[in-house]
PDB file of N, CA and C in Angstrom:
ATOM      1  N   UNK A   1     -20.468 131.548  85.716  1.00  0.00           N
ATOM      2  CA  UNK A   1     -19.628 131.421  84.550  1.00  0.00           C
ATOM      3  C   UNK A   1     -18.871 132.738  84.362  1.00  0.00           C
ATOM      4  N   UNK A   2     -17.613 132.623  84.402  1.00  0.00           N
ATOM      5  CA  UNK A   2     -16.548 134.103  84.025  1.00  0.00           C
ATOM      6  C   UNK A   2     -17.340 134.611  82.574  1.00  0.00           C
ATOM      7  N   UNK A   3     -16.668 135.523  82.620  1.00  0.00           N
ATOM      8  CA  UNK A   3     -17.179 136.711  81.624  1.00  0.00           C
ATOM      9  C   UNK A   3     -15.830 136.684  80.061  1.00  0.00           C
ATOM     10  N   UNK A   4     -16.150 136.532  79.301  1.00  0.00           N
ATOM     11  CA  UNK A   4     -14.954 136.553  78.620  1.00  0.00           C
ATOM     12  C   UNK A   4     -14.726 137.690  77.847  1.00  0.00           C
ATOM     13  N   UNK A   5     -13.413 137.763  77.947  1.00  0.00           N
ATOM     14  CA  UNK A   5     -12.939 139.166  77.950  1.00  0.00           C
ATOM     15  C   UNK A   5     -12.637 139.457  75.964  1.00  0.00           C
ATOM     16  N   UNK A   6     -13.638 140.117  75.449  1.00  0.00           N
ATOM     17  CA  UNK A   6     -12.643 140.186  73.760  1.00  0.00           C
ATOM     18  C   UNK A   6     -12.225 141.155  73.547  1.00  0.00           C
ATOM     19  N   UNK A   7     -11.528 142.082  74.727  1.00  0.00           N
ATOM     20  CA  UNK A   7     -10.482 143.704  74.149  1.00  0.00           C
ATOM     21  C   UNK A   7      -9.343 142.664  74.186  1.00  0.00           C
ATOM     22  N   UNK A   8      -8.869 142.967  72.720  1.00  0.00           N
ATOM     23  CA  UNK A   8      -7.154 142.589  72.522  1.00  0.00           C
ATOM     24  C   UNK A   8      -6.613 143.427  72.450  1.00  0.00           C
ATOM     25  N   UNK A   9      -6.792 144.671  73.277  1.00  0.00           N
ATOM     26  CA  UNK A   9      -5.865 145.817  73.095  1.00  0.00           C
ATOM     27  C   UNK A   9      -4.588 145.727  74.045  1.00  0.00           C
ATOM     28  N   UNK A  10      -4.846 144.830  75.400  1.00  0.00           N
ATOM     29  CA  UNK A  10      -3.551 144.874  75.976  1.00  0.00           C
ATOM     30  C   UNK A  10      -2.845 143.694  74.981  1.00  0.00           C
ATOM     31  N   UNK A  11      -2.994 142.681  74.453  1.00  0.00           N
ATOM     32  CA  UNK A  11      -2.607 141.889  73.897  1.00  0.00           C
ATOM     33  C   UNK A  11      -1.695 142.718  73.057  1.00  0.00           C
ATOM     34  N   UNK A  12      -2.450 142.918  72.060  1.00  0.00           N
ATOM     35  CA  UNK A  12      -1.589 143.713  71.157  1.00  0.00           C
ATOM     36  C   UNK A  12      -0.858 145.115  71.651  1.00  0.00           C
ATOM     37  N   UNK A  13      -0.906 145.611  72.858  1.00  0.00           N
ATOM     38  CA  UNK A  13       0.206 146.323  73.612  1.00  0.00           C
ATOM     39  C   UNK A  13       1.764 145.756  73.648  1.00  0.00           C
ATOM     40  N   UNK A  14       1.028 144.222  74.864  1.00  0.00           N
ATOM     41  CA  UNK A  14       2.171 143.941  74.804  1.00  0.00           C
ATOM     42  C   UNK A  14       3.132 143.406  73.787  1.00  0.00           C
ATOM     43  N   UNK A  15       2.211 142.564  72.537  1.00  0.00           N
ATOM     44  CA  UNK A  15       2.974 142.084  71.376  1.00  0.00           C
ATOM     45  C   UNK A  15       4.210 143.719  70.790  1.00  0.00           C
ATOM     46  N   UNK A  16       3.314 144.636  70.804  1.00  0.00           N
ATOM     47  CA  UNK A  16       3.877 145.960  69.956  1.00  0.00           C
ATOM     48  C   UNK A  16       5.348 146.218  71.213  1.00  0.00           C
ATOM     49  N   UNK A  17       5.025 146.104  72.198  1.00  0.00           N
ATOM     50  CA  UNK A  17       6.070 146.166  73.448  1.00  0.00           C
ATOM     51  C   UNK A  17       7.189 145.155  73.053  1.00  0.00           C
ATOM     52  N   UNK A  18       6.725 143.980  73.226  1.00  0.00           N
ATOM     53  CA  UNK A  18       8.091 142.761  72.833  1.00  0.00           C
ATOM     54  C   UNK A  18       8.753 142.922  71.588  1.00  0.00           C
ATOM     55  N   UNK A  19       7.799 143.687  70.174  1.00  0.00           N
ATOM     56  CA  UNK A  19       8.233 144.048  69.205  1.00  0.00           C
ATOM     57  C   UNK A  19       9.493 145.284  68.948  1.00  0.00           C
ATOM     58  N   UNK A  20       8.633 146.788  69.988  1.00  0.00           N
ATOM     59  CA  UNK A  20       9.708 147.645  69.994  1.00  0.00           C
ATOM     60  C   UNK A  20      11.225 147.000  70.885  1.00  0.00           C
ATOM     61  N   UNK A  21      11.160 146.383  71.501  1.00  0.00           N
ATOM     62  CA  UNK A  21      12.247 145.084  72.425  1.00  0.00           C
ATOM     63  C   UNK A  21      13.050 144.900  71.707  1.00  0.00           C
ATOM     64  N   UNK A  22      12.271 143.973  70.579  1.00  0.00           N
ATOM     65  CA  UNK A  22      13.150 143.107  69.987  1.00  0.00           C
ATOM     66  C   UNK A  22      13.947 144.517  69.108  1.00  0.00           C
ATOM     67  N   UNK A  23      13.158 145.206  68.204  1.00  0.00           N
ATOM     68  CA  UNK A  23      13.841 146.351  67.495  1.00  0.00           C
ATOM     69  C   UNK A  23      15.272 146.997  68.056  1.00  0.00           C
ATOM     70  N   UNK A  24      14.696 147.567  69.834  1.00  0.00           N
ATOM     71  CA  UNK A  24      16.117 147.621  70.335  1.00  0.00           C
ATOM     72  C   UNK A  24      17.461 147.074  70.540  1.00  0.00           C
ATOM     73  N   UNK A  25      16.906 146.235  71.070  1.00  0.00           N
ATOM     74  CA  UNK A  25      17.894 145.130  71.305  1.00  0.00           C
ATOM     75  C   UNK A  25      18.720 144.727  69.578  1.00  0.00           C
ATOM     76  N   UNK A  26      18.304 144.918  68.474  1.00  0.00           N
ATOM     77  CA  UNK A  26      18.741 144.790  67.184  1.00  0.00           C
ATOM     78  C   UNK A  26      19.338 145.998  66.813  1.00  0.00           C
ATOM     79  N   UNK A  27      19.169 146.967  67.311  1.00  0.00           N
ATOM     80  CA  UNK A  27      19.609 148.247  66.775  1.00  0.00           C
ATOM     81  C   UNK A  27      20.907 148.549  68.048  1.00  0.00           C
ATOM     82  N   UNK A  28      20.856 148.169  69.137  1.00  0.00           N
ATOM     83  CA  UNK A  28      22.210 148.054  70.215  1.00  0.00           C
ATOM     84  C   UNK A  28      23.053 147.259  69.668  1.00  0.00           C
ATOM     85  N   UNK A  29      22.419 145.728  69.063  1.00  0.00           N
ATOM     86  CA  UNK A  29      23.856 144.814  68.319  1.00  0.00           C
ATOM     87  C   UNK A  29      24.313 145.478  67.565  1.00  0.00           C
ATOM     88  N   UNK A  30      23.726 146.178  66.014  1.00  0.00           N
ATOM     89  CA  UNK A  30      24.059 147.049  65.218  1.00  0.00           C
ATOM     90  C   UNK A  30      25.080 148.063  65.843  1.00  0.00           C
ATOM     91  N   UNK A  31      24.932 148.780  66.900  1.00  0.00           N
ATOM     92  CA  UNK A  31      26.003 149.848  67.093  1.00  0.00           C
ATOM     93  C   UNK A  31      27.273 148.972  68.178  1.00  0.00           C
ATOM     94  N   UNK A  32      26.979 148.379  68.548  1.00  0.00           N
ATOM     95  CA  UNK A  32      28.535 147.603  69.141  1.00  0.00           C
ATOM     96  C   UNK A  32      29.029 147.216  68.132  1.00  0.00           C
ATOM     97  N   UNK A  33      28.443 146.553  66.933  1.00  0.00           N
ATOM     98  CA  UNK A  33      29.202 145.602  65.965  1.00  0.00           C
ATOM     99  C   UNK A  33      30.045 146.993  65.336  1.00  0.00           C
ATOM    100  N   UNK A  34      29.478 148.108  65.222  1.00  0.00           N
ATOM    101  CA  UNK A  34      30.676 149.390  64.319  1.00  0.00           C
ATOM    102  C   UNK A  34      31.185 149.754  65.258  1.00  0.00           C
ATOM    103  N   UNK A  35      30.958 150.097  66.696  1.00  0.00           N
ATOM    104  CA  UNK A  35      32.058 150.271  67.633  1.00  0.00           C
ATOM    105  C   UNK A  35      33.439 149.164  67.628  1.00  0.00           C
ATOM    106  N   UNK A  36      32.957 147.547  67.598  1.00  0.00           N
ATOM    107  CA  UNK A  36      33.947 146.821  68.093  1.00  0.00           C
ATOM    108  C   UNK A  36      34.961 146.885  66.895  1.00  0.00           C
ATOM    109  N   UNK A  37      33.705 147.081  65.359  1.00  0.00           N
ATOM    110  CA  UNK A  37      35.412 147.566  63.970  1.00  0.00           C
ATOM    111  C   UNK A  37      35.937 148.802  63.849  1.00  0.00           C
ATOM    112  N   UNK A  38      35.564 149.745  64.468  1.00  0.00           N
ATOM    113  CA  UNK A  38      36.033 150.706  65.096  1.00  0.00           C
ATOM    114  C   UNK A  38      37.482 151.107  65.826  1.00  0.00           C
ATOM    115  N   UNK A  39      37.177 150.251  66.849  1.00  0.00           N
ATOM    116  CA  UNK A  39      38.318 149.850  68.218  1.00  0.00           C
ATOM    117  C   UNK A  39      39.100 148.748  67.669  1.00  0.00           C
ATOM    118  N   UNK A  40      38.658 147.910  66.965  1.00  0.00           N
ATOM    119  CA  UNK A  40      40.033 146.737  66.298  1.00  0.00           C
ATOM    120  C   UNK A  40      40.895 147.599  65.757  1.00  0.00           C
ATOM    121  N   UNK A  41      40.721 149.007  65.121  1.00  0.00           N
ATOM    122  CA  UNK A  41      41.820 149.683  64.536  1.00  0.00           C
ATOM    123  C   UNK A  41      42.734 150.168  65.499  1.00  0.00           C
ATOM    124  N   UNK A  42      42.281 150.280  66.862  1.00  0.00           N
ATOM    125  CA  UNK A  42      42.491 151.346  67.823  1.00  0.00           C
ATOM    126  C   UNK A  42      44.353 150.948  68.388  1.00  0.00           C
ATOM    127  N   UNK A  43      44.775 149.454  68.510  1.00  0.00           N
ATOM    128  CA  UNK A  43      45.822 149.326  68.888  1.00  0.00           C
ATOM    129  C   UNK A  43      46.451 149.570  67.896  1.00  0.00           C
ATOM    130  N   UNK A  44      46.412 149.708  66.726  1.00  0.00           N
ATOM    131  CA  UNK A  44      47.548 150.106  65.350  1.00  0.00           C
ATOM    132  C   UNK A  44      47.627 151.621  65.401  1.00  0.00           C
ATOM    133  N   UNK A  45      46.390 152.040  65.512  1.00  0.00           N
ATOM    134  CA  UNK A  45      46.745 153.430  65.588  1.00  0.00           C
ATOM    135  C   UNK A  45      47.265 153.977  66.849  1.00  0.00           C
ATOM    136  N   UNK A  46      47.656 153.603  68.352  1.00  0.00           N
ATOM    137  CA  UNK A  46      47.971 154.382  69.000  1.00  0.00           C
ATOM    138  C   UNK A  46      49.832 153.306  68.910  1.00  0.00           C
ATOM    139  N   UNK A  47      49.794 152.613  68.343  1.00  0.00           N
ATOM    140  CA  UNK A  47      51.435 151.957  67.908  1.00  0.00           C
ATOM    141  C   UNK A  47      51.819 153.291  66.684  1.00  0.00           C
ATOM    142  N   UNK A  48      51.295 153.481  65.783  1.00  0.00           N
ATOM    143  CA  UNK A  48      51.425 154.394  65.018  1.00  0.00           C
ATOM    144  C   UNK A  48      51.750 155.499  65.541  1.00  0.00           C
ATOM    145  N   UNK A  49      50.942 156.202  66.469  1.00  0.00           N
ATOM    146  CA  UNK A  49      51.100 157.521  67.443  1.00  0.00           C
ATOM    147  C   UNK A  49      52.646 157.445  68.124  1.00  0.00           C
ATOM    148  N   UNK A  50      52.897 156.014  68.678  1.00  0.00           N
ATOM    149  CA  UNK A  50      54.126 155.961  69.288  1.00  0.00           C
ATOM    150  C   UNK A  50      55.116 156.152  68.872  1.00  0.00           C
ATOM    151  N   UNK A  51      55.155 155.727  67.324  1.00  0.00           N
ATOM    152  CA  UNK A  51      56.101 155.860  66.114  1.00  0.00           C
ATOM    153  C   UNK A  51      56.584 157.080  66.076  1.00  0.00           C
ATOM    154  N   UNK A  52      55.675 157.517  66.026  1.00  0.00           N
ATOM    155  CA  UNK A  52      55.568 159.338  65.451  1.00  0.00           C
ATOM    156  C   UNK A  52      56.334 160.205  66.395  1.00  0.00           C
ATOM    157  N   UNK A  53      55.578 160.135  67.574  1.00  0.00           N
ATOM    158  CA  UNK A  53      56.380 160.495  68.778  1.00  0.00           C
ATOM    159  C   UNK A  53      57.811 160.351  68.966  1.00  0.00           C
ATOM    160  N   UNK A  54      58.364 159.039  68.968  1.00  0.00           N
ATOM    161  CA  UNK A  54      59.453 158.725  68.894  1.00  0.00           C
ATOM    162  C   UNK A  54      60.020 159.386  67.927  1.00  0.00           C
ATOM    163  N   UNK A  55      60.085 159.558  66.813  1.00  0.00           N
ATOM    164  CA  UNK A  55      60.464 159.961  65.359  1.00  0.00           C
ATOM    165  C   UNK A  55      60.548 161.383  65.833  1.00  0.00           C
ATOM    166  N   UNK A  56      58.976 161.909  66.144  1.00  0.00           N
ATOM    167  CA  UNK A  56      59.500 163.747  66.534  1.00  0.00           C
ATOM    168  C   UNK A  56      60.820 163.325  67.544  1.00  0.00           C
ATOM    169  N   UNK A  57      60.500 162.713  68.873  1.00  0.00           N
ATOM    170  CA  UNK A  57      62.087 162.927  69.680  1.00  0.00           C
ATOM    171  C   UNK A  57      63.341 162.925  69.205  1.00  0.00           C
ATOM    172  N   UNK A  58      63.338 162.104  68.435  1.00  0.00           N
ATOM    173  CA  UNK A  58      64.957 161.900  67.583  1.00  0.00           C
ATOM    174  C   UNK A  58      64.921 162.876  66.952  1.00  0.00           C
ATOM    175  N   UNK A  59      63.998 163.551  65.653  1.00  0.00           N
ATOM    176  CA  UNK A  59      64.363 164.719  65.042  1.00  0.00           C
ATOM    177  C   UNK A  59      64.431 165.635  66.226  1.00  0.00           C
ATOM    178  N   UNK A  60      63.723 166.388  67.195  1.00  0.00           N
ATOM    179  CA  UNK A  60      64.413 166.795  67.901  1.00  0.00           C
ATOM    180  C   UNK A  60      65.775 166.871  68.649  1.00  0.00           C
ATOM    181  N   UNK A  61      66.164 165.905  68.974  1.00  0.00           N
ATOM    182  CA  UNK A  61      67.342 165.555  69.506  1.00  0.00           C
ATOM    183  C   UNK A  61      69.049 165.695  68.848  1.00  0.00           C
ATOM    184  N   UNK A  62      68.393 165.382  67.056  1.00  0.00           N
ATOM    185  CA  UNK A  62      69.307 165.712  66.210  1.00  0.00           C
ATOM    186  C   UNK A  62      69.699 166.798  65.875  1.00  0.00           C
ATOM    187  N   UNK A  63      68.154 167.670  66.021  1.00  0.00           N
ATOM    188  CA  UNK A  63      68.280 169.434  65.448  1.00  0.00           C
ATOM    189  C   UNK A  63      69.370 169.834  66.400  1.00  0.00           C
ATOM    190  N   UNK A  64      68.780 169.698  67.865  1.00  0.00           N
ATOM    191  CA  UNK A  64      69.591 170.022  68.887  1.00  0.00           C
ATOM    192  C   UNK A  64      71.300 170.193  68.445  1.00  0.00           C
ATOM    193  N   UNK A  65      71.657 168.485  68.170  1.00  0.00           N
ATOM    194  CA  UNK A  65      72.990 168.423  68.423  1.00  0.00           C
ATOM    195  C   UNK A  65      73.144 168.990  67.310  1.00  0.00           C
ATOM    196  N   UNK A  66      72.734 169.265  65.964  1.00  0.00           N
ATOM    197  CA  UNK A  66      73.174 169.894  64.590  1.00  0.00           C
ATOM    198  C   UNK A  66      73.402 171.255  65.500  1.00  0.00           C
ATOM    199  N   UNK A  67      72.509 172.076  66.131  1.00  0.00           N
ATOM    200  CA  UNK A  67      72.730 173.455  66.346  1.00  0.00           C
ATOM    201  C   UNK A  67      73.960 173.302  67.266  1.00  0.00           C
ATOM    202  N   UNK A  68      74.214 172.455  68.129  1.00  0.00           N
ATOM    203  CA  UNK A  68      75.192 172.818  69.333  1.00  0.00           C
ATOM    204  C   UNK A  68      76.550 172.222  68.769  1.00  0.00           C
ATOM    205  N   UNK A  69      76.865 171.666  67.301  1.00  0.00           N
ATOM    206  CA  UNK A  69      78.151 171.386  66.675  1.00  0.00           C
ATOM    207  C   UNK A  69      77.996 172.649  65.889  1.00  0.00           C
ATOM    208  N   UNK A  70      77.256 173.329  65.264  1.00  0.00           N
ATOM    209  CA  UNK A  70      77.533 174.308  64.404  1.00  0.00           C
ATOM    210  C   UNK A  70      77.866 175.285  65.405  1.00  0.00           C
ATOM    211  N   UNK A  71      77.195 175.496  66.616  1.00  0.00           N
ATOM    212  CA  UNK A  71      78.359 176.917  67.122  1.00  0.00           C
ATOM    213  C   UNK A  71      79.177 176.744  67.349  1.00  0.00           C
ATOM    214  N   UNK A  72      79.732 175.318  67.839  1.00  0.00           N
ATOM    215  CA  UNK A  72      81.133 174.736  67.943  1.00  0.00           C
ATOM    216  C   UNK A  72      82.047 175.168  66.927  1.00  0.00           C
ATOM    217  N   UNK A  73      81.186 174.889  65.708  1.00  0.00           N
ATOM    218  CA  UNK A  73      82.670 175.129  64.834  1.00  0.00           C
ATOM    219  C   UNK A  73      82.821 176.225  64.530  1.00  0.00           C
ATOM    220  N   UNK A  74      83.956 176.658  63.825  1.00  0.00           N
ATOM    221  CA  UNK A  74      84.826 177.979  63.778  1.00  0.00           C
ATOM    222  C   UNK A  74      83.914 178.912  62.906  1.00  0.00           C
ATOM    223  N   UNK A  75      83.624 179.939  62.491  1.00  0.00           N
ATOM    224  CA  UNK A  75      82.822 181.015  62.242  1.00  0.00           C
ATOM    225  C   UNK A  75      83.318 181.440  60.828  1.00  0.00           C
ATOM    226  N   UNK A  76      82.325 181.038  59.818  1.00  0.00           N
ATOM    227  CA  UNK A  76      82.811 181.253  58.392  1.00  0.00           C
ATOM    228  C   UNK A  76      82.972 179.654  57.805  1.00  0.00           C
ATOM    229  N   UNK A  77      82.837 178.922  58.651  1.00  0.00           N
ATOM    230  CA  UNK A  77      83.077 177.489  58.161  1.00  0.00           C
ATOM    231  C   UNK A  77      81.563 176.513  58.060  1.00  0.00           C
ATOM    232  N   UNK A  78      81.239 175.782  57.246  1.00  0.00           N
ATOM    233  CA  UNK A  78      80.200 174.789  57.141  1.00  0.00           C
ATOM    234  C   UNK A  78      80.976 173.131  57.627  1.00  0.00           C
ATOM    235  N   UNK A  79      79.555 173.236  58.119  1.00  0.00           N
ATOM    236  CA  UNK A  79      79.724 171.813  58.796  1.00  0.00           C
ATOM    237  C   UNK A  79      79.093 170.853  58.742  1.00  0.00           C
ATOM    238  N   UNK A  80      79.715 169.579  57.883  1.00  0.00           N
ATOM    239  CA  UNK A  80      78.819 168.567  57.485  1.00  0.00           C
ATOM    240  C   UNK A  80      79.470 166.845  57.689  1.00  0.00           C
ATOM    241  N   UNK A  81      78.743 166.865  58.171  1.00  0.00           N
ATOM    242  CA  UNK A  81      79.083 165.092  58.514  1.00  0.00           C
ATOM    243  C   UNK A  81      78.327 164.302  58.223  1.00  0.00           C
TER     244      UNK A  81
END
């Protein structure tokens, strides 16, 4: 006749094992779910960035031509268009 075994200590190992499991696996959904509302912002803000960019180029581009009509014009005179 087998011997029957009454340590439930691996038992309750592995229960505490499938338990810390499950914990992980709940605490990984938790951080994707604030990553993925995170990154839903991410295409507005780099459209935004593009904006900006663009916007500096043109003000650049304008300063430019403001400086290269003002030495153009005659010396003692303001120039406004």
């Amino acid at each position: 006749m087998p011997a029957i075994n009454n340590d439930m200590g691996g038992a309750r190992l592995r229960a505490a094992f499938i338990q810390d499991l499950r914990n992980f696996v709940d605490n990984t959904d938790v951080i994707h779910a604030a990553v993925d509302s995170d990154l839903y912002w991410f295409p507005e803000m780099l459209a935004l960035a593009r904006r900006a960019d663009d916007l500096a180029t043109r003000l650049e581009e304008w300063a430019c031509l403001a400086l290269f009509y003002a030495a153009q014009a005659p010396s003692g005179t303001l120039f406004l268009q």
